[in-house]
N, C-alpha and C. Protein backbone atom coordinates (compact mmCIF):
# COMPACT_ATOMS: atom_id res chain seq x y z
N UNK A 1 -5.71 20.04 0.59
CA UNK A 1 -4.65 20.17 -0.39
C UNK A 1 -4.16 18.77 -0.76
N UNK A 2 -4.15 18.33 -2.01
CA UNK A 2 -3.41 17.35 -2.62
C UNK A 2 -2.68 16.99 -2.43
N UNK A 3 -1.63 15.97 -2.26
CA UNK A 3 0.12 15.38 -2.05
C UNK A 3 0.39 15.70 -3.35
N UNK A 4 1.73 15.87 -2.79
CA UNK A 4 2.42 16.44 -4.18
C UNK A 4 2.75 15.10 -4.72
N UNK A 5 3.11 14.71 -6.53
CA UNK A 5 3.11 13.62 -7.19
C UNK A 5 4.63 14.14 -7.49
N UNK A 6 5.29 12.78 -6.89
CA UNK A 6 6.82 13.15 -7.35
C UNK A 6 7.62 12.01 -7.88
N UNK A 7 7.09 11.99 -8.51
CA UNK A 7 7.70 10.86 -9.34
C UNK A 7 8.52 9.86 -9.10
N UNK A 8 9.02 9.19 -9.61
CA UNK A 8 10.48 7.70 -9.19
C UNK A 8 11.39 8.75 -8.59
N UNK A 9 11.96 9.70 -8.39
CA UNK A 9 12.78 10.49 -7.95
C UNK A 9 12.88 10.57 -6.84
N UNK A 10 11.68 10.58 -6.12
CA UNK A 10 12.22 10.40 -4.57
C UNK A 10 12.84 9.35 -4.03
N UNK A 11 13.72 9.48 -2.89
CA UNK A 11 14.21 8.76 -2.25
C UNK A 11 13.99 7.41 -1.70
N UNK A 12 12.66 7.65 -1.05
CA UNK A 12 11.90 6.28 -1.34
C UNK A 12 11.25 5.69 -1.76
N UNK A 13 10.88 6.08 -3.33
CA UNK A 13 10.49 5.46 -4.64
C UNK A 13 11.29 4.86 -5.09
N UNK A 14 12.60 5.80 -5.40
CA UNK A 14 13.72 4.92 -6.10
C UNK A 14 14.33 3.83 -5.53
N UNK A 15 13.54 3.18 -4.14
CA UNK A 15 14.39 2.32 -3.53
C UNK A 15 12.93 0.95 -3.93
N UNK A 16 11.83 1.57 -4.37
CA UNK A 16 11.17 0.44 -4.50
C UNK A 16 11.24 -0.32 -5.72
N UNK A 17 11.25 -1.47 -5.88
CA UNK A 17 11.21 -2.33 -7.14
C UNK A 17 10.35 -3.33 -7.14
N UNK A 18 10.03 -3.79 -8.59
CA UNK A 18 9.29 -4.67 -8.14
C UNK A 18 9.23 -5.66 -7.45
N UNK A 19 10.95 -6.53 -7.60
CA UNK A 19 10.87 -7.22 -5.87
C UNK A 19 10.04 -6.98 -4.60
N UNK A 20 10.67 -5.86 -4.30
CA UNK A 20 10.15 -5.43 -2.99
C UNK A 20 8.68 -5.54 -2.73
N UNK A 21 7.96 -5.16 -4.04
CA UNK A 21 6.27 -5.38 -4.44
C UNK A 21 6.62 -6.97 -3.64
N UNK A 22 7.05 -7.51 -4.32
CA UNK A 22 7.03 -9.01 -3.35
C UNK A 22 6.46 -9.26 -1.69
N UNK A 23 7.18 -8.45 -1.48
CA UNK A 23 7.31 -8.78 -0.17
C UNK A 23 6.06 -8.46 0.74
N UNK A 24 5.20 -7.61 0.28
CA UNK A 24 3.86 -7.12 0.47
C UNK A 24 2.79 -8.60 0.37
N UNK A 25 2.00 -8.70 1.14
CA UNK A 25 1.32 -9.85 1.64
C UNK A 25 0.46 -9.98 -0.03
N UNK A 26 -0.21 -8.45 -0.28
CA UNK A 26 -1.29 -8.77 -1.00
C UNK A 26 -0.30 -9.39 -2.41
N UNK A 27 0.99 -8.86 -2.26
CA UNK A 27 1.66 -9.56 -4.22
C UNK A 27 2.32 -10.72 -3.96
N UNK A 28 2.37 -11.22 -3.06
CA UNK A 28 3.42 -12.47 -2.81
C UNK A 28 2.92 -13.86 -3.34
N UNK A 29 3.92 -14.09 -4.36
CA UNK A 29 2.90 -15.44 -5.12
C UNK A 29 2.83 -15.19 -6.85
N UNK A 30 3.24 -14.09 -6.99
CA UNK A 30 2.55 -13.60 -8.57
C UNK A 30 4.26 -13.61 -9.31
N UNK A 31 4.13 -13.56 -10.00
CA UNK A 31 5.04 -13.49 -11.28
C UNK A 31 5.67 -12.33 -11.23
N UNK A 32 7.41 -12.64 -11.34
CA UNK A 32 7.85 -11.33 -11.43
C UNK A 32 7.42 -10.37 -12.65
N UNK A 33 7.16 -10.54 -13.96
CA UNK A 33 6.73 -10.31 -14.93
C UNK A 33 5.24 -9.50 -14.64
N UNK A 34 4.52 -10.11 -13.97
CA UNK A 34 3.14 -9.53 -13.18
C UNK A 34 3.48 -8.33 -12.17
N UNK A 35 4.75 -8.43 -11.11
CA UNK A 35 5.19 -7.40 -10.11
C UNK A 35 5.64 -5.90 -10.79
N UNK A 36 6.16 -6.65 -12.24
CA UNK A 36 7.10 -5.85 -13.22
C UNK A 36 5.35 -4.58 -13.51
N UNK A 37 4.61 -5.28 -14.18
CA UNK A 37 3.62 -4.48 -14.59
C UNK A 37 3.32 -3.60 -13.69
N UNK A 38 2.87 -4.19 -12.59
CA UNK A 38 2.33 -3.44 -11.40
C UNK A 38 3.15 -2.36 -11.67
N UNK A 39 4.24 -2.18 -11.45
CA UNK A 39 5.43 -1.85 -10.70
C UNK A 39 5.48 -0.16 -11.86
N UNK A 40 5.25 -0.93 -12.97
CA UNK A 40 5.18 0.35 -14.04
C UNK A 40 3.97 0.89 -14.20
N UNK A 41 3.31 0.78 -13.45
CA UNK A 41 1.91 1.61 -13.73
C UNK A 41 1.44 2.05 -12.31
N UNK A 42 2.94 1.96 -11.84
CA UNK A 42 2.56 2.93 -10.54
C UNK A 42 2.79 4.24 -10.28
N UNK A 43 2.66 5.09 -9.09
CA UNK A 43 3.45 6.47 -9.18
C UNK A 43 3.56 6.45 -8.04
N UNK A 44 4.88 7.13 -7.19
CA UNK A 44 5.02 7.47 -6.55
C UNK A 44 4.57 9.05 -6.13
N UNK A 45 3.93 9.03 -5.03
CA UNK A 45 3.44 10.27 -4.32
C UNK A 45 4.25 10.55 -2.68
N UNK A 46 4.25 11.95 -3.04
CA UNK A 46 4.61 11.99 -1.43
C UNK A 46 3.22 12.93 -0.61
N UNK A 47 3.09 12.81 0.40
CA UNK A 47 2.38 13.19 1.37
C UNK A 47 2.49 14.34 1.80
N UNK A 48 2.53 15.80 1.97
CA UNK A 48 2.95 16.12 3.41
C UNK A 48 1.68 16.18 4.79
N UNK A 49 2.36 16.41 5.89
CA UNK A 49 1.46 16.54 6.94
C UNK A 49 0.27 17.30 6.44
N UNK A 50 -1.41 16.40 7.08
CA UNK A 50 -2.21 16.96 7.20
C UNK A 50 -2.76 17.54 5.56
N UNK A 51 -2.09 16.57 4.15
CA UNK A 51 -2.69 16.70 3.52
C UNK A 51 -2.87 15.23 2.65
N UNK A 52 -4.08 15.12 1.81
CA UNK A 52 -4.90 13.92 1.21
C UNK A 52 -4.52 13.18 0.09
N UNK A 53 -4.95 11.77 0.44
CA UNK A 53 -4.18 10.96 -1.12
C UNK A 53 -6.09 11.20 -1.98
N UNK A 54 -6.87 10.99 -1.23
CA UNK A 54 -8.22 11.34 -1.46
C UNK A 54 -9.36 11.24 -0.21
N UNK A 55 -10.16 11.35 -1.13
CA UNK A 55 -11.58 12.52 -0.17
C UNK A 55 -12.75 11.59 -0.12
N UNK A 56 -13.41 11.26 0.79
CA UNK A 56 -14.71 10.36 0.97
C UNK A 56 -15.40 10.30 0.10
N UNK A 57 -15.58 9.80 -1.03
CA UNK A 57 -16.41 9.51 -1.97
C UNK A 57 -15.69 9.98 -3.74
N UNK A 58 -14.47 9.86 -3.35
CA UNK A 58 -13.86 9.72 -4.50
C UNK A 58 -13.85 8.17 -4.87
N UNK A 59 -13.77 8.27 -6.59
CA UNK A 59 -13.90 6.89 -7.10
C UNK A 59 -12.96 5.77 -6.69
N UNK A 60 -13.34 4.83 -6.29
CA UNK A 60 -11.91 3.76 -5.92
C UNK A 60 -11.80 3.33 -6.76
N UNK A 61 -10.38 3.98 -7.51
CA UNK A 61 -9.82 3.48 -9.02
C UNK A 61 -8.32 3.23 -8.61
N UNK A 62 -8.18 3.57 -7.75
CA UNK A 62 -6.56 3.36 -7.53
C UNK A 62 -6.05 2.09 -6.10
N UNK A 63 -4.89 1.88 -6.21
CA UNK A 63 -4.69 0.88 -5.20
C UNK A 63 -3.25 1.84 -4.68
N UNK A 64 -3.13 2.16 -3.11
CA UNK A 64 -2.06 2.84 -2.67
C UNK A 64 -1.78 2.06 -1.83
N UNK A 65 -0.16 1.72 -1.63
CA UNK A 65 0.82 1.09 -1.12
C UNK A 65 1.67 2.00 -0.39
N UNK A 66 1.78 1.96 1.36
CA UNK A 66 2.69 3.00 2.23
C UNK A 66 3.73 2.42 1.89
N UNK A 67 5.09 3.25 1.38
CA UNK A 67 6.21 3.03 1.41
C UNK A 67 7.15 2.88 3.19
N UNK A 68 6.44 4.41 3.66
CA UNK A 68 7.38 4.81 4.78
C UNK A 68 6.39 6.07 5.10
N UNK A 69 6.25 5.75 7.07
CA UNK A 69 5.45 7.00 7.27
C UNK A 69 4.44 6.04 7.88
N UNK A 70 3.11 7.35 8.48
CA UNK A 70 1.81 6.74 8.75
C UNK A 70 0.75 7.34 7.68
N UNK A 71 0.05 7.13 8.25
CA UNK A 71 -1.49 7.28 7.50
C UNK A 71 -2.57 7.31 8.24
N UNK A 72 -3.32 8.62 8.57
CA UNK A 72 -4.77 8.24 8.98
C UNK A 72 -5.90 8.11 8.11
N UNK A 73 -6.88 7.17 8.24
CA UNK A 73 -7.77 6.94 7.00
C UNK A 73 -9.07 7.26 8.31
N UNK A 74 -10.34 8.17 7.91
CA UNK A 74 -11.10 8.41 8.66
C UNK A 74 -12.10 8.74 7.40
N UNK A 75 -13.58 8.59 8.55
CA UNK A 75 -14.85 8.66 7.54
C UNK A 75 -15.37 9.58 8.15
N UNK A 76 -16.33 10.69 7.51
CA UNK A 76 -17.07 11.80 7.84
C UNK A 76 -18.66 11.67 8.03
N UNK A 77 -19.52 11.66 8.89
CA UNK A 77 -20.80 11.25 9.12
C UNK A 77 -21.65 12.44 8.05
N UNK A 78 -22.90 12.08 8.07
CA UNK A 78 -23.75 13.28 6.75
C UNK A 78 -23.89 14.72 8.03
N UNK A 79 -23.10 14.52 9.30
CA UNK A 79 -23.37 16.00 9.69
C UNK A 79 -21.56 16.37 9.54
N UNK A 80 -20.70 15.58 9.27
CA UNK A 80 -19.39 16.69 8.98
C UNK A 80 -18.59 16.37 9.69
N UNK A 81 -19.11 15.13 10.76
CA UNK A 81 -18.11 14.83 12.27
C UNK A 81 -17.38 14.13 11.41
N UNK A 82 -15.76 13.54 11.90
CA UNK A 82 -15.01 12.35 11.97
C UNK A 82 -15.95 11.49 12.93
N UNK A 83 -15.96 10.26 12.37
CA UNK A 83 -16.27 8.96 13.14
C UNK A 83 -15.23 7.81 13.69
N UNK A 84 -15.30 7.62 14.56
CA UNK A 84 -14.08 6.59 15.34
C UNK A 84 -13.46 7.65 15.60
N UNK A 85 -12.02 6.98 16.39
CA UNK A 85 -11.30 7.67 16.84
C UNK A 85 -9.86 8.31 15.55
C-alpha cells in the first residue's frame, strides 16, 4: 500500500522551509533562491507503518528527504527473499 500524499498540511511539513533544506549535508552551500526551488517542487508524504515510498525497480526520478521517523530500505533477491538484515 502507498503512503498517503498529504500535502504542506501536515505538521511536519509545515515546519519545513527552505532554510531548514539548509541544514541537510547534501543542500548546504547552494543559494537560498536554489533551496527556494527545491523547496517548491517538493511534496510532503506521510508514511504509515509497514507501508512504501516505492518498490524495487521503480524509476529513480525522485529524491526523498526523512523529515521525522525511521525508514527501512531493503532489496529483494530474484527468489523473493529480503537480503541483509
Amino acid at each position: 500500500m502507498p503512503p498517503t500524499t498529504s500535502g504542506r498540511s501536515s505538521a511536519n511539513a509545515a515546519s519545513t522551509t527552505p532554510h531548514a533544506l539548509s541544514q541537510a549535508p547534501i543542500f548546504q552551500g547552494l543559494p537560498e533562491g536554489a533551496l527556494s526551488d527545491i523547496f517548491q517542487q517538493g511534496q510532503a508524504r506521510r508514511g504509515e507503518k509497514d507501508s512504501y515510498f516505492f518498490i524495487q525497480g521503480d524509476p529513480a526520478d525522485r529524491l526523498y528527504g526523512l523529515v521525522e521517523g525511521r525508514v527501512k530500505l531493503c532489496q529483494i533477491n530474484p527468489e523473493g527473499n529480503q537480503v541483509g538484515k
